[in-house]
Protein backbone atom coordinates (compact mmCIF):
# COMPACT_ATOMS: atom_id res chain seq x y z
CA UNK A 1 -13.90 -11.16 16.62
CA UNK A 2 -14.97 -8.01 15.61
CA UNK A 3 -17.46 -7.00 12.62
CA UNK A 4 -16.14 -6.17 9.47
CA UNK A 5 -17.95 -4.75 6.70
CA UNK A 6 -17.17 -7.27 3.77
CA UNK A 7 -17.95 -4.50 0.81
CA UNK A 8 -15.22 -2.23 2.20
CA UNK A 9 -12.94 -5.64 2.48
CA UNK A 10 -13.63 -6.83 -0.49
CA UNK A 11 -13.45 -3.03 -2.39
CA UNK A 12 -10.07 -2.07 -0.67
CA UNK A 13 -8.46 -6.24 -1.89
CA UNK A 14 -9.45 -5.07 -4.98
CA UNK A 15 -7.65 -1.73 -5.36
CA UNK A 16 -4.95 -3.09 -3.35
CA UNK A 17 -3.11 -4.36 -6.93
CA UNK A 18 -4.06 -1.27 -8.61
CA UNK A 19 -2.40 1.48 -5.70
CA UNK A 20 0.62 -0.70 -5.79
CA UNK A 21 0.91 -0.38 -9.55
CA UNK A 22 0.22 3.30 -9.40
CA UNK A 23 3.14 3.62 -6.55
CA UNK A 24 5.94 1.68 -8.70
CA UNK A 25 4.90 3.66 -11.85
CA UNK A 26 5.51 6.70 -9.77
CA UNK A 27 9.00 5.82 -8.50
CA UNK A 28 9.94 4.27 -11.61
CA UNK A 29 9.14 7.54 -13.48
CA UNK A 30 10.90 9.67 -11.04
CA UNK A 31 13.35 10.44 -13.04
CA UNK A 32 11.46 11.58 -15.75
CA UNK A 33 8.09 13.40 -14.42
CA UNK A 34 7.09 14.77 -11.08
CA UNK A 35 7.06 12.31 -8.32
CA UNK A 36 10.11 9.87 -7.32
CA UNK A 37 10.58 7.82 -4.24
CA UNK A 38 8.75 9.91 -1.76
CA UNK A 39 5.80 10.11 -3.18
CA UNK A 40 5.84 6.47 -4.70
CA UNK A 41 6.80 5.15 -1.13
CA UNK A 42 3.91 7.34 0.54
CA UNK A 43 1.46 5.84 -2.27
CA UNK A 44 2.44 2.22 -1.26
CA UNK A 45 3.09 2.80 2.69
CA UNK A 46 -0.92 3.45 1.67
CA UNK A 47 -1.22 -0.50 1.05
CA UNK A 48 -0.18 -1.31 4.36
CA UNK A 49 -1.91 1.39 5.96
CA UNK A 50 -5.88 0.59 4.58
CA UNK A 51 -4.83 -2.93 5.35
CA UNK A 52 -4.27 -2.47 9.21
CA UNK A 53 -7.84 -0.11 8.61
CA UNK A 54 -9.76 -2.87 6.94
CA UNK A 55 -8.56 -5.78 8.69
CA UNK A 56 -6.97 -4.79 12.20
CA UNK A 57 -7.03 -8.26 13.38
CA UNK A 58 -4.06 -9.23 10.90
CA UNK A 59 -0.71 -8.53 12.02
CA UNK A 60 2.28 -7.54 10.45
CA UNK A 61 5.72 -8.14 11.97
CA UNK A 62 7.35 -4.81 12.54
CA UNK A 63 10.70 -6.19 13.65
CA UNK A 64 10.96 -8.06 9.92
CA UNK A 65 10.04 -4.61 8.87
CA UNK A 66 12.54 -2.61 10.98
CA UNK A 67 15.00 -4.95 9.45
CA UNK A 68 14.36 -3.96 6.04
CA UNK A 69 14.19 -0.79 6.55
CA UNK A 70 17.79 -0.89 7.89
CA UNK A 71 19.31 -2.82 5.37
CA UNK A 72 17.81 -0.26 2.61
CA UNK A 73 19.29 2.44 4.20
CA UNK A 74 22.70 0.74 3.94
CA UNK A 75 21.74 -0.44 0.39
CA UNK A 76 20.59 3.96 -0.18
CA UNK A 77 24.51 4.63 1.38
CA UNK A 78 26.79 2.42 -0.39
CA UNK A 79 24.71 1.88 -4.11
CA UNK A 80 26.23 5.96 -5.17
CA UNK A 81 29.89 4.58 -3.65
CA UNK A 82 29.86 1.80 -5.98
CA UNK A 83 28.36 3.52 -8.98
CA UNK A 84 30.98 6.43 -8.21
CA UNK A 85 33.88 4.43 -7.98
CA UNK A 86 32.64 1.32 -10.32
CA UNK A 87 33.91 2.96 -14.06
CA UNK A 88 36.36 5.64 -14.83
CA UNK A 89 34.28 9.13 -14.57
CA UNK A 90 32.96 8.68 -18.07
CA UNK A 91 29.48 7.11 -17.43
CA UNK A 92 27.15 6.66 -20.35
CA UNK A 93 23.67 7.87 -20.41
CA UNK A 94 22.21 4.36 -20.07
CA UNK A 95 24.42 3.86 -16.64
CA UNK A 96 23.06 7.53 -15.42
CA UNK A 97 19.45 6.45 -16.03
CA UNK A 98 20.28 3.00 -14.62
CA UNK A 99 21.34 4.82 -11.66
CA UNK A 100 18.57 7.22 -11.08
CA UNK A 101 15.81 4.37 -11.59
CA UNK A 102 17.43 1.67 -9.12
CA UNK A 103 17.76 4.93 -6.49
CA UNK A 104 14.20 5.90 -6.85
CA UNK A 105 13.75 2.40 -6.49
CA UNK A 106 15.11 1.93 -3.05
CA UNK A 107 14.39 5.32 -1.67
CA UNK A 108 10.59 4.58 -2.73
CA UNK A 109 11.30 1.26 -0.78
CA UNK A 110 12.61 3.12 2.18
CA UNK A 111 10.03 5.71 2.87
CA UNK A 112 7.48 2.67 2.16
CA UNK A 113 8.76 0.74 5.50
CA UNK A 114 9.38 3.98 7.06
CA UNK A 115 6.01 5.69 7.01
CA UNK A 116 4.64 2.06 8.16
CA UNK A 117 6.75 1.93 10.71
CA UNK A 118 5.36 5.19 11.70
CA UNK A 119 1.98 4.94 11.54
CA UNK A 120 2.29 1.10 13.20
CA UNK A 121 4.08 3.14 15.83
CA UNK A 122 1.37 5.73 16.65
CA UNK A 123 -1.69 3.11 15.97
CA UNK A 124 0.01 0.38 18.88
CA UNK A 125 1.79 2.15 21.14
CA UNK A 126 0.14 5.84 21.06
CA UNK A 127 -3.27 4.07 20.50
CA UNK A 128 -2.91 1.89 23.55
CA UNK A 129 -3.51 -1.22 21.63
């Protein structure tokens, strides 16, 4: 077992709630303000990042991951093919901000597993670990 310092633990479980509120405010105000999925995704890939920092001893389960990561690409592919061909061209302003929100949504969700992936990638493999 190696030594952790339990102030940085303890700091970084604390602010854990508090980056992953600031990352869905971010991609759920995409559509109206600066910021979107990227950058809401790259604030809560952050989460998962600092964990694997604090605590390397946890694992997470990359396949499960992987998985996820697949299945919201399919989910980024096929939700403007449904909202395209769901109504007559005449979509209200509600269904247009309906549709931005849930695509921030899954794009933010997307580059979340994705830059995870990445770094997991890099910190096992590259790392020699």
């Amino acid at each position: 077992m190696t030594d952790h310092s339990e102030i940085i633990s303890r700091m970084t479980g604390l602010l854990y709630p508090f980056i992953l509120l600031f990352g869905f405010y971010i991609i759920l105000n995409g559509h109206a303000s600066p910021g979107g999925g990227f950058q809401g995704g790259a604030v809560l890939a952050s989460v998962f990042i600092t964990r694997y920092l604090v605590e390397p001893d946890r694992c997470i389960r990359l396949k499960t991951l992987k998985t996820a990561e697949k299945i919201l690409f399919v989910c980024i592919i096929l939700y403007p093919a449904f909202f395209l061909f769901s109504t007559t061209a005449n979509h209200s302003e509600l269904m247009n901000l309906t549709y931005l929100i849930a695509m921030n949504f899954l794009i933010g969700l997307k580059v979340c597993s994705g830059f995870t992936i990445i770094f997991f990638r890099f910190a096992f493999y590259e790392g020699g670990i």
